[in-house]
N, C-alpha and C. Protein backbone atom coordinates (compact mmCIF):
# COMPACT_ATOMS: atom_id res chain seq x y z
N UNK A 1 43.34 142.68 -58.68
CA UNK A 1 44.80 142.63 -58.73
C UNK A 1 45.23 141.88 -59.99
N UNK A 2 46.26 142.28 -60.47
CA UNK A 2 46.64 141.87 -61.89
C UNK A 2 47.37 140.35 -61.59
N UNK A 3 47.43 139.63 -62.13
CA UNK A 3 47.56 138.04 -61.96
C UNK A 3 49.02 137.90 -62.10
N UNK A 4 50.45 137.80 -60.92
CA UNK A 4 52.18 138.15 -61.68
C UNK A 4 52.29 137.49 -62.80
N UNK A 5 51.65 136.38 -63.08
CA UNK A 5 52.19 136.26 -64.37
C UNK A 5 51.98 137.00 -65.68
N UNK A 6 51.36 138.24 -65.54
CA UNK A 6 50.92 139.16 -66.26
C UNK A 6 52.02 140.68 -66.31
N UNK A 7 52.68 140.27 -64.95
CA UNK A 7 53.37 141.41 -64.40
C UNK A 7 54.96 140.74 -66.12
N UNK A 8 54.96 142.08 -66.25
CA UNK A 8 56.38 142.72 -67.79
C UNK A 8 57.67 142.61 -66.24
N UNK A 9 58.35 142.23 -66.52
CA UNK A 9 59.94 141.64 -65.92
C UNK A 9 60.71 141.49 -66.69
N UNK A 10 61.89 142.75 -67.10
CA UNK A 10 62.79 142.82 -67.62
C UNK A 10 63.30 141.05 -67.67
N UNK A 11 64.03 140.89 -69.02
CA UNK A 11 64.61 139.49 -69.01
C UNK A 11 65.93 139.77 -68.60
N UNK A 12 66.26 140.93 -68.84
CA UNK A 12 68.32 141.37 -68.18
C UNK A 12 68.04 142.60 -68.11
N UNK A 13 69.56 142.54 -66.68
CA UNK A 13 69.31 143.95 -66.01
C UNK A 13 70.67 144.12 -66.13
N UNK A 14 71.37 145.16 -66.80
CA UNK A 14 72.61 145.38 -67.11
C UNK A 14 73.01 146.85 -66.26
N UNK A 15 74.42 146.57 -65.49
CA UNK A 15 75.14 147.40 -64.61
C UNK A 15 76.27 148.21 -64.97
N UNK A 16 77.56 148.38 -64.71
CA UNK A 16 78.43 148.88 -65.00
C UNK A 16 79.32 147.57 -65.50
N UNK A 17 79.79 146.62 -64.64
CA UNK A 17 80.19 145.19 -64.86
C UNK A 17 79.44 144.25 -64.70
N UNK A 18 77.99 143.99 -64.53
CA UNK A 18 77.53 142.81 -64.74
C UNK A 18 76.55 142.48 -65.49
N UNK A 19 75.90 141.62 -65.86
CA UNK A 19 74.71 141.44 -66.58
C UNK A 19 73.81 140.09 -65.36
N UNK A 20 72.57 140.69 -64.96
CA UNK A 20 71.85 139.59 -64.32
C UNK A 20 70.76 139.08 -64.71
N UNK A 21 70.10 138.21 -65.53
CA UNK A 21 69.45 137.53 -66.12
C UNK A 21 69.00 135.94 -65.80
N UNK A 22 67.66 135.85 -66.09
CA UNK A 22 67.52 134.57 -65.66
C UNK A 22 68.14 133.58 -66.25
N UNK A 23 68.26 132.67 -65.53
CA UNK A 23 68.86 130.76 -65.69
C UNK A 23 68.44 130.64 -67.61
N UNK A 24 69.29 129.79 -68.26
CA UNK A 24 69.33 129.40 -69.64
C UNK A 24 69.40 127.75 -69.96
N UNK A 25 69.13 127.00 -70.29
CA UNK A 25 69.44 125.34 -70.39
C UNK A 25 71.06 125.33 -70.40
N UNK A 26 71.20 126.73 -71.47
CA UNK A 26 72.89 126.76 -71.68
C UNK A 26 74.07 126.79 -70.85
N UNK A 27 73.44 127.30 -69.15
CA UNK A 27 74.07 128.23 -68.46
C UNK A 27 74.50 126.64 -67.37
N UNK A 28 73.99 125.84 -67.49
CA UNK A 28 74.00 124.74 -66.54
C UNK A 28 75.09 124.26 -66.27
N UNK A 29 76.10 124.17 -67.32
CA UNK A 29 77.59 123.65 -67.18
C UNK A 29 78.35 125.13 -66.55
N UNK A 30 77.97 125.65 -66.81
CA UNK A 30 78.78 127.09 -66.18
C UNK A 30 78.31 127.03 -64.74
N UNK A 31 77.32 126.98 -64.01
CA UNK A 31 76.83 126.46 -63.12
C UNK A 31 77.29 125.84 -61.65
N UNK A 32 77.11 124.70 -62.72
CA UNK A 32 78.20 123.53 -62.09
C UNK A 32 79.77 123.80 -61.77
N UNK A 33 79.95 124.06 -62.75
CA UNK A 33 81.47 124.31 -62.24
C UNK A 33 81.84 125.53 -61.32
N UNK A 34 80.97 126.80 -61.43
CA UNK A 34 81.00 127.32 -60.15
C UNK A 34 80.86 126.79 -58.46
N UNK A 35 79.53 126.08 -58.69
CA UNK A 35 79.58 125.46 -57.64
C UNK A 35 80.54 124.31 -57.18
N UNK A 36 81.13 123.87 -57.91
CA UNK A 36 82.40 122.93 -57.70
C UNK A 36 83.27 123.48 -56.98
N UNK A 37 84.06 124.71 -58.03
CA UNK A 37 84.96 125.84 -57.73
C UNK A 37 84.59 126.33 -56.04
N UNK A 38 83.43 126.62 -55.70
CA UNK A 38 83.16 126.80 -54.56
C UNK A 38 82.56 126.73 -53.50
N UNK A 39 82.35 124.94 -53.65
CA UNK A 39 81.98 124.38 -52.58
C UNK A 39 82.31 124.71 -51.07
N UNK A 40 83.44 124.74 -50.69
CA UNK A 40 84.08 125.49 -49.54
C UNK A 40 83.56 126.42 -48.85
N UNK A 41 83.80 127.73 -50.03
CA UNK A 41 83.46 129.00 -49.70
C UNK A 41 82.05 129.25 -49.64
N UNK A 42 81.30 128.94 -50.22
CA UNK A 42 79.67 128.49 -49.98
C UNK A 42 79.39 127.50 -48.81
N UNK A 43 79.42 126.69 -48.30
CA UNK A 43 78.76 125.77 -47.83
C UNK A 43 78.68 125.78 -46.32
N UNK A 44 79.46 127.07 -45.78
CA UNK A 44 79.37 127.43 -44.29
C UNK A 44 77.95 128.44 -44.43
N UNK A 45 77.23 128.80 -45.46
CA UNK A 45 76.52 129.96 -45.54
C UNK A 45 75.28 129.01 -46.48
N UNK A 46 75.32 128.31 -47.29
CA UNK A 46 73.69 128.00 -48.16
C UNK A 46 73.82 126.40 -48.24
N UNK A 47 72.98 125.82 -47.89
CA UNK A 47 72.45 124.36 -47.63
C UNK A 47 72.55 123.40 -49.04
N UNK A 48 72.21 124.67 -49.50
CA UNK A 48 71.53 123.47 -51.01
C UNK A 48 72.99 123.28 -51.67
N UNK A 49 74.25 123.98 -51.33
CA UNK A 49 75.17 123.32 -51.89
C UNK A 49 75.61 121.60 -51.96
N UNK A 50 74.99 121.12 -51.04
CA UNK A 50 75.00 119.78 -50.81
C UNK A 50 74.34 118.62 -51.76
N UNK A 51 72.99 119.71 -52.41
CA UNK A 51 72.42 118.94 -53.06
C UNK A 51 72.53 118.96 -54.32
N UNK A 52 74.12 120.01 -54.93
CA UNK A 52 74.93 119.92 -56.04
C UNK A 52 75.77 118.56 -56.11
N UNK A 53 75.47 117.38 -56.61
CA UNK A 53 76.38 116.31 -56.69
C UNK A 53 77.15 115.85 -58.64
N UNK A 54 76.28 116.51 -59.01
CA UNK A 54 76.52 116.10 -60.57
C UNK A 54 76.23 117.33 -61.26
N UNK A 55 76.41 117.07 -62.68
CA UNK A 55 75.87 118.42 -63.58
C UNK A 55 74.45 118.41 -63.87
N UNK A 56 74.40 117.36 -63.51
CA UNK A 56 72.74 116.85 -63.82
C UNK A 56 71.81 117.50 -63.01
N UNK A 57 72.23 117.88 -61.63
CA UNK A 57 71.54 118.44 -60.21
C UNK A 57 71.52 119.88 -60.80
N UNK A 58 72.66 120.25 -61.75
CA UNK A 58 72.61 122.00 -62.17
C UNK A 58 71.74 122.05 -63.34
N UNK A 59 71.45 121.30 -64.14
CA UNK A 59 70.91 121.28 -65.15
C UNK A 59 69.48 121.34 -65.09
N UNK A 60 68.88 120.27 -63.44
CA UNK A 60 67.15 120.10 -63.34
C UNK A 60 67.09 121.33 -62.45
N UNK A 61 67.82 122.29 -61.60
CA UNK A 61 68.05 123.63 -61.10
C UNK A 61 67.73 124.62 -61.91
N UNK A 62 68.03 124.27 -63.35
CA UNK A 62 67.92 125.47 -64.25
C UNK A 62 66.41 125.16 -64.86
N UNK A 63 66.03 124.56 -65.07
CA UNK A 63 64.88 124.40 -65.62
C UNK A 63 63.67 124.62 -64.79
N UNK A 64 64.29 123.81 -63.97
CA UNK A 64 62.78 124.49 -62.38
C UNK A 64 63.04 125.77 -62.11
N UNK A 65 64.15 126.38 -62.38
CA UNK A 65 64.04 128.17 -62.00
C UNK A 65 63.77 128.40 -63.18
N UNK A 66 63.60 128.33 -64.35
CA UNK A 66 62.97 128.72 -65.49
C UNK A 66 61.90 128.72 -65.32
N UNK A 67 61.25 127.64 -65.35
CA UNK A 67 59.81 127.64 -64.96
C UNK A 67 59.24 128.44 -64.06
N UNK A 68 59.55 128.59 -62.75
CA UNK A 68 59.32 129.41 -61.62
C UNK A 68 59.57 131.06 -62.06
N UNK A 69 60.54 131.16 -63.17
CA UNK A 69 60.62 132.76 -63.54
C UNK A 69 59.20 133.36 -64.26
N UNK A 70 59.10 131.90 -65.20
CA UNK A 70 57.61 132.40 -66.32
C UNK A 70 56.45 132.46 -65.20
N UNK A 71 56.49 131.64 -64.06
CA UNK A 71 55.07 131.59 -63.37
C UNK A 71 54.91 133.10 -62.09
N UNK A 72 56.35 133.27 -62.41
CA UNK A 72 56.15 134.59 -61.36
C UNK A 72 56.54 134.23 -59.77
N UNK A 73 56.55 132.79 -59.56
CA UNK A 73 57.04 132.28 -58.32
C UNK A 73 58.01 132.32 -57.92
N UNK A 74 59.35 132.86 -58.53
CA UNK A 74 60.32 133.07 -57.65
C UNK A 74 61.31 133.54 -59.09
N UNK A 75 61.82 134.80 -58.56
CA UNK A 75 62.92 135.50 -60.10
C UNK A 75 64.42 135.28 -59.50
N UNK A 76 64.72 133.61 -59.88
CA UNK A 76 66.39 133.56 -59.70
C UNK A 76 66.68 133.78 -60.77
N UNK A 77 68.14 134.68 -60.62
CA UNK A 77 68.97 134.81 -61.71
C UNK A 77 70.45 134.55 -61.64
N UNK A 78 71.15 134.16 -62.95
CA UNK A 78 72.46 134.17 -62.90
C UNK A 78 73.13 135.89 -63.23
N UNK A 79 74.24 135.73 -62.15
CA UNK A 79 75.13 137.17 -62.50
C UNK A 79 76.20 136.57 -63.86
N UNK A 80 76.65 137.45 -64.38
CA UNK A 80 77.59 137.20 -65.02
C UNK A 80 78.22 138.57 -65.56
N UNK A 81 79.27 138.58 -65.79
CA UNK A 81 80.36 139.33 -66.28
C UNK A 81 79.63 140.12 -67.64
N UNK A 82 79.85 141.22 -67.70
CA UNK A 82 79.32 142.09 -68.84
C UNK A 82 80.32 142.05 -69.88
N UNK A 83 81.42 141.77 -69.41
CA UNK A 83 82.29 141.91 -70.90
C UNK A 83 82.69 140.98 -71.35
N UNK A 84 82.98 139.61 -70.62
CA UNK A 84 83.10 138.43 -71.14
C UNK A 84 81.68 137.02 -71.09
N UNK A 85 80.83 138.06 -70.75
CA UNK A 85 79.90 136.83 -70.44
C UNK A 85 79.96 135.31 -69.18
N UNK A 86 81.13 135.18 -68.95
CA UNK A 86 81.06 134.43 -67.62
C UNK A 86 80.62 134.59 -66.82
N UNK A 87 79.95 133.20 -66.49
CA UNK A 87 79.01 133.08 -64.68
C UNK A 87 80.04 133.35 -63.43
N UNK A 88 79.51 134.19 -63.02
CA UNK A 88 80.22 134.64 -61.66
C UNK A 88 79.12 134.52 -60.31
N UNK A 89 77.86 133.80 -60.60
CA UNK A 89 76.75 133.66 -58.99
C UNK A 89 75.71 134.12 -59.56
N UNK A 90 74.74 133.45 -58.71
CA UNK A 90 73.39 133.63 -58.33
C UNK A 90 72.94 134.66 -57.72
N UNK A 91 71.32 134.64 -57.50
CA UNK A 91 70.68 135.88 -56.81
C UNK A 91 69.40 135.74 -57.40
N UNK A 92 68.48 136.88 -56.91
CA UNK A 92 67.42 136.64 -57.45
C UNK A 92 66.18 136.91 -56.16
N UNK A 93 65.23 137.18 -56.42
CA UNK A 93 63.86 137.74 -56.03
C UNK A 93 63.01 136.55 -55.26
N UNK A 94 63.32 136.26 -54.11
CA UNK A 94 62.40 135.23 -53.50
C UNK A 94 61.57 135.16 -52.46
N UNK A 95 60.90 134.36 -52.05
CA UNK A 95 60.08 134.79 -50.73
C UNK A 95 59.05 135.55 -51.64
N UNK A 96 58.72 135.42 -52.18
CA UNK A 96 57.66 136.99 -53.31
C UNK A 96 56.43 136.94 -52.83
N UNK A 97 56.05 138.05 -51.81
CA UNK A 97 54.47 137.69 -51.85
C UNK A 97 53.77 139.13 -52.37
N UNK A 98 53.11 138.62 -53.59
CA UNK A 98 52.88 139.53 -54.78
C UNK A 98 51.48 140.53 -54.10
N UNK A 99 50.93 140.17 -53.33
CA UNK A 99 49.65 141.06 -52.12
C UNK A 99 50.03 142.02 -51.75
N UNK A 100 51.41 141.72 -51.10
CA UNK A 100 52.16 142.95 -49.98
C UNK A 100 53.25 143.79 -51.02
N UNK A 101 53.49 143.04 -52.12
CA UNK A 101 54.93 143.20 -52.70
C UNK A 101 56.03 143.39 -52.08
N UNK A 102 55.87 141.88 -51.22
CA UNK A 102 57.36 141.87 -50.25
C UNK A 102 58.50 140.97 -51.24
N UNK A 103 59.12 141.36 -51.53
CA UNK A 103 60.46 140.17 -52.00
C UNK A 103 61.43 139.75 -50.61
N UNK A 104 62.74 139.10 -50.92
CA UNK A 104 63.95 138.76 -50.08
C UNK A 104 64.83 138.53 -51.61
N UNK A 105 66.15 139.14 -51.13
CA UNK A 105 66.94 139.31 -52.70
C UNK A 105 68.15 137.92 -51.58
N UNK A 106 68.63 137.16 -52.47
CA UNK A 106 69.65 136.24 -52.12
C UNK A 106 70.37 136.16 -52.98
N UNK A 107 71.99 135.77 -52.62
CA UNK A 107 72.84 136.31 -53.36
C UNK A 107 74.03 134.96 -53.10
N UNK A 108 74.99 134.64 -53.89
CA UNK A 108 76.22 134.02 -53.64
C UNK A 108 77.06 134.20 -55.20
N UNK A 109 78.31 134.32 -54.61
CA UNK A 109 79.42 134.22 -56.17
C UNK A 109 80.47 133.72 -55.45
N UNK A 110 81.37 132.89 -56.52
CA UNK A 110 81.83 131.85 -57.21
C UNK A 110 83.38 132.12 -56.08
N UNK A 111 83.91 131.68 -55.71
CA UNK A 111 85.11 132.02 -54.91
C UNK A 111 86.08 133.10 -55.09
N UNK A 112 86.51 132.63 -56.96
CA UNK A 112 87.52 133.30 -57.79
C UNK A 112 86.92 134.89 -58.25
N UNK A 113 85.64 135.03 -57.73
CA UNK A 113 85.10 136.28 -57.72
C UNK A 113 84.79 137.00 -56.67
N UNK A 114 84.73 136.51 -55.47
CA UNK A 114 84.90 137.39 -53.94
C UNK A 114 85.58 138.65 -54.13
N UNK A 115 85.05 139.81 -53.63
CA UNK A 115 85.45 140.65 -53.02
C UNK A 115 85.61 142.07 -53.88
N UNK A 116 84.86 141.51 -55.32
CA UNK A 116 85.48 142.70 -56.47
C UNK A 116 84.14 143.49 -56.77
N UNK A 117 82.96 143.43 -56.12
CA UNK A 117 81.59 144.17 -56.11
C UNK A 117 81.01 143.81 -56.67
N UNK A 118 81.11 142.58 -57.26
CA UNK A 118 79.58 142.27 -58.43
C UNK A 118 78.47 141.47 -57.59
N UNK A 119 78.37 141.28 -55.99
CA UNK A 119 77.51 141.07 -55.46
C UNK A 119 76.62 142.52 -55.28
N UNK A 120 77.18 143.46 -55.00
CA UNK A 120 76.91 144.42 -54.72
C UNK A 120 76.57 145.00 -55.58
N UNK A 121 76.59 145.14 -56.77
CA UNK A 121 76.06 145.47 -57.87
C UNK A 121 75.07 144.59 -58.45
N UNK A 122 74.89 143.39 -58.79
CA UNK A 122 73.76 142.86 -59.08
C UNK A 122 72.41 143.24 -57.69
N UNK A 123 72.75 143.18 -56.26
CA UNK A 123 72.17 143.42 -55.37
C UNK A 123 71.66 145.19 -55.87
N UNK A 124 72.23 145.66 -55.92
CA UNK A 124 71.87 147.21 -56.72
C UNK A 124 70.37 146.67 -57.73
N UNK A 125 70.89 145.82 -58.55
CA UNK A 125 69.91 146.20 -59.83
C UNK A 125 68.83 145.47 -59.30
N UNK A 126 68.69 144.12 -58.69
CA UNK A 126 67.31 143.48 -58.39
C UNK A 126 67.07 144.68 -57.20
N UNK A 127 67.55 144.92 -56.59
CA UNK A 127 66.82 146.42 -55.45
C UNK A 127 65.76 147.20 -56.26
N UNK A 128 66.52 147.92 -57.69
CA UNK A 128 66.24 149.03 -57.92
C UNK A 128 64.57 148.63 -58.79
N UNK A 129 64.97 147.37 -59.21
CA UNK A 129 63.92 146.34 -60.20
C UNK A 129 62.81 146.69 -59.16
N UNK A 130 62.38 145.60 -58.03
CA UNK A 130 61.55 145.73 -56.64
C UNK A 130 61.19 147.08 -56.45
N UNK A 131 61.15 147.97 -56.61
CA UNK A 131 61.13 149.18 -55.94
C UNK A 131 60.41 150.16 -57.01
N UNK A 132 61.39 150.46 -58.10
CA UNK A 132 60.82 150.77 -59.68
C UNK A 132 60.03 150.25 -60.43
N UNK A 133 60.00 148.85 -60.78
CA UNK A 133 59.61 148.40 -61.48
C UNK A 133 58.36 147.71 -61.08
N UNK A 134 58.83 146.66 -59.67
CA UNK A 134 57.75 146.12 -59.08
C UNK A 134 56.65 146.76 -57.97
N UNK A 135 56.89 148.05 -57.55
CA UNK A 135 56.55 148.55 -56.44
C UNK A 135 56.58 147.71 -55.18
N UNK A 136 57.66 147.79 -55.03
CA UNK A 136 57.87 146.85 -53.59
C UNK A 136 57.18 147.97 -52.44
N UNK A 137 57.12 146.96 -51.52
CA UNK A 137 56.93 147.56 -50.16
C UNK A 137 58.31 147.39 -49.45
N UNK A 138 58.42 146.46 -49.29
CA UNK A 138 59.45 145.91 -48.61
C UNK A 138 60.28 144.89 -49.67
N UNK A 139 61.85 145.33 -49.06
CA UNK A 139 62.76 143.94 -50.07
C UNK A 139 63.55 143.39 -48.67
N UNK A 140 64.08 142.32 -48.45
CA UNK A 140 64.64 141.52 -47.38
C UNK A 140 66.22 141.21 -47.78
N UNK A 141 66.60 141.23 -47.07
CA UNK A 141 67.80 140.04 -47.01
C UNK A 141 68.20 139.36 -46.25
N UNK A 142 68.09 138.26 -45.54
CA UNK A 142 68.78 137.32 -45.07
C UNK A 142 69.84 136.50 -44.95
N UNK A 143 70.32 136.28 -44.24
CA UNK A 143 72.06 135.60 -44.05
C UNK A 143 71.94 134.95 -42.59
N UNK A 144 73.03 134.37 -42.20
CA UNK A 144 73.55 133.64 -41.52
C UNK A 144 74.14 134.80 -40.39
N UNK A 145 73.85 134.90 -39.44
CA UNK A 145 74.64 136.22 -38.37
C UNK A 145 76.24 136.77 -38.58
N UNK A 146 76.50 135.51 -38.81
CA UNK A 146 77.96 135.17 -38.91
C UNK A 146 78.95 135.90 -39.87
N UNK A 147 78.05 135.97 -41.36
CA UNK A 147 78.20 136.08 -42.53
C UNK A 147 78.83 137.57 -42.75
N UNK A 148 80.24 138.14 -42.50
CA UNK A 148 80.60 139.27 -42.46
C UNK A 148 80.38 139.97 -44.39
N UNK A 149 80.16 139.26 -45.10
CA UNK A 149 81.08 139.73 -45.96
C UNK A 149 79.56 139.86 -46.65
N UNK A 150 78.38 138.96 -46.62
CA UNK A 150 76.86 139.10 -46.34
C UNK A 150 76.64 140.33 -46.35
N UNK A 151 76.72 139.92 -44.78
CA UNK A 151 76.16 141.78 -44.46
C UNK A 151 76.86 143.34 -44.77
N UNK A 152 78.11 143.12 -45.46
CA UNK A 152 78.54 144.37 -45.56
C UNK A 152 78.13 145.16 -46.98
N UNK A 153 77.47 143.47 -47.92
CA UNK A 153 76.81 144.22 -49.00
C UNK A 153 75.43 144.46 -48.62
N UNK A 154 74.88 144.40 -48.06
CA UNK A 154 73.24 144.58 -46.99
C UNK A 154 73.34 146.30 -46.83
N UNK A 155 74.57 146.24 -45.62
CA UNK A 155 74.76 147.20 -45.26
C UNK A 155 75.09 148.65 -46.02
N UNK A 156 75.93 148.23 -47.02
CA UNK A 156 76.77 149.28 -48.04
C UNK A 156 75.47 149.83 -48.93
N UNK A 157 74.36 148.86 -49.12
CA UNK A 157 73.28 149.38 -50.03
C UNK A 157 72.57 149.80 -49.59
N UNK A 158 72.29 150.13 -47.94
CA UNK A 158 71.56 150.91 -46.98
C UNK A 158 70.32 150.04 -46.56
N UNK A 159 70.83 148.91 -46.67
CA UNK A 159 69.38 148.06 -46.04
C UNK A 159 69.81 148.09 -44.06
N UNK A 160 68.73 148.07 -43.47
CA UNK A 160 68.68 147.99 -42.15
C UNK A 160 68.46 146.33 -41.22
N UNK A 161 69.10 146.20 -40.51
CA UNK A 161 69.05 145.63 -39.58
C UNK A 161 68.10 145.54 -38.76
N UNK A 162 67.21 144.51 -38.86
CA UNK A 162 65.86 144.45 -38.31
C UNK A 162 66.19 143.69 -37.27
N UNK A 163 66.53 142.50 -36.92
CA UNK A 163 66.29 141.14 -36.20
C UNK A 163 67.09 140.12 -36.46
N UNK A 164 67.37 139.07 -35.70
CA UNK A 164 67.49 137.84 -35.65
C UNK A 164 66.46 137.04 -35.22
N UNK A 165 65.78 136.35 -36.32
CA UNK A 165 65.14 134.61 -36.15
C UNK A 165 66.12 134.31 -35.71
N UNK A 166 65.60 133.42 -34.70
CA UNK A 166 66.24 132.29 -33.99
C UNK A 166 65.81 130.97 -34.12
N UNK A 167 66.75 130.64 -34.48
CA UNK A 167 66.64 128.97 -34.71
C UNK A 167 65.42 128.34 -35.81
N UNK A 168 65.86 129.17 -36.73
CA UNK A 168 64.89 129.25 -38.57
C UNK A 168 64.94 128.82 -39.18
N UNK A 169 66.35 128.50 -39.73
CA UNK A 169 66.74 127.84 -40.79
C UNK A 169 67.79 126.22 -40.59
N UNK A 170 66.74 125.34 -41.57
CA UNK A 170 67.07 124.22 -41.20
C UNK A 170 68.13 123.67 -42.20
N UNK A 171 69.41 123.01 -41.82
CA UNK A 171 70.41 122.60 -42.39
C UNK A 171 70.37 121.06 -42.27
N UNK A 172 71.49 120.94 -43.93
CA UNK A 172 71.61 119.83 -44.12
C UNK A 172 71.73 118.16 -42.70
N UNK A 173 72.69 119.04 -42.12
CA UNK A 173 72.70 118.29 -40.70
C UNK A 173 71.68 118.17 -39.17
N UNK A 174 70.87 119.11 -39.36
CA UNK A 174 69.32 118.89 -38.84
C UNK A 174 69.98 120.21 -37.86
N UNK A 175 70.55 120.79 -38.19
CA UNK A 175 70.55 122.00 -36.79
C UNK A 175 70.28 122.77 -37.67
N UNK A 176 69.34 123.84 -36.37
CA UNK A 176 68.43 124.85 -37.21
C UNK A 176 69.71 126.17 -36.53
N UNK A 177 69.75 127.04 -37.83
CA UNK A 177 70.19 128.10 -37.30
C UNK A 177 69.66 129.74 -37.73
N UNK A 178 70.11 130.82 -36.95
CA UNK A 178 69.57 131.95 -36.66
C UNK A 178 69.63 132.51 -37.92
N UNK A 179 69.10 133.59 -38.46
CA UNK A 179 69.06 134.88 -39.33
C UNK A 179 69.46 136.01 -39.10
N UNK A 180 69.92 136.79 -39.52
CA UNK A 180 69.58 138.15 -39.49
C UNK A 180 68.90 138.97 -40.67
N UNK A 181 67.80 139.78 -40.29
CA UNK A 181 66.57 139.87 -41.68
C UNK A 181 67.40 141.47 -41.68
N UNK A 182 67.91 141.80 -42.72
CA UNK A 182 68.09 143.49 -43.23
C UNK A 182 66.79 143.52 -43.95
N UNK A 183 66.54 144.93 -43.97
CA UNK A 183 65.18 145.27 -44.82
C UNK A 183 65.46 146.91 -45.62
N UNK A 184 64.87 147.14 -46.55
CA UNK A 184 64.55 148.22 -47.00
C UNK A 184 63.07 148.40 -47.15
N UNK A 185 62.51 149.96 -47.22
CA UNK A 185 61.25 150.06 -47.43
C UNK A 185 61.29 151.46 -48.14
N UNK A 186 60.13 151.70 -49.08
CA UNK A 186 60.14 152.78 -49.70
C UNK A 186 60.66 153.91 -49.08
């Protein structure tokens, strides 16, 4: 088996409106202030918003997902706007187990960007990446049960509804809560 860090991974994957590319040293203040902007709207749905306290927390974020991109251990990327270049959310290739070529694609954008498809479109291009590029077997997504707006980009891209884990995921406040795993397969 070829060693991932050997595995060729586009550095940007360009859409109709977005561009998704990995984390930059540069990208860190853009970052931050997303996550500022949408602390709120994030933080009923992903944990680690908590452990955004400074720019400094976005800055050692970007560098450990840098690193983790070159080693093949996990492909987060920033979305951003194709025509102006602004950060509009995260996403990115995780859970990777390079044996099975299973990924889990995870996703969040910025408040002032809800609802206009660029989740759904970056979710498009890391799909099509996994599948084309990586020979996936399987790609995942996971969310919170709850998470309407989650699952309707899950759903809209034809991933299926497998299950709920129960009581999986552990939060900042020590309560563990449920999943729901969508899946695609060749």
């Amino acid at each position: 088996m070829i060693s991932p860090i050997l595995i060729d991974i586009p550095e940007e994957l360009q859409g109709p409106r977005v561009l998704v590319r990995p984390y930059r040293p540069e990208d860190a203040e853009a970052l931050w202030e997303a996550v500022e902007e949408s602390r709120a709207h994030l933080s009923p749905w992903l944990p680690w918003v908590h452990n955004y306290r400074s720019p400094d927390d976005a800055r050692a974020f970007v560098m450990r997902a840098r690193a983790r991109w070159l080693l093949r251990e996990d492909l987060t990327v920033g979305i951003f706007d194709r025509g102006s270049g602004g950060f509009l959310g995260g996403s990115g290739l995780h859970r990777i187990n390079w044996a099975l070529r299973n990924f889990e694609i995870g996703y969040w954008i910025r408040a002032s960007a809800e609802g206009r498809g660029y989740v759904t479109e970056a979710v498009q291009l890391l799909t099509r990446l996994a599948f084309e590029d990586l020979q996936a077997n399987r790609v995942e997504i996971r969310m919170e049960p709850e998470n309407a707006r989650s699952r309707k980009v899950a759903e809209r891209l034809g991933f299926v509804l497998e299950g709920t884990l129960r009581r999986v995921a552990p939060w900042p406040d020590g309560q563990l809560r449920d999943r729901h795993i969508f899946a695609l397969t060749p």
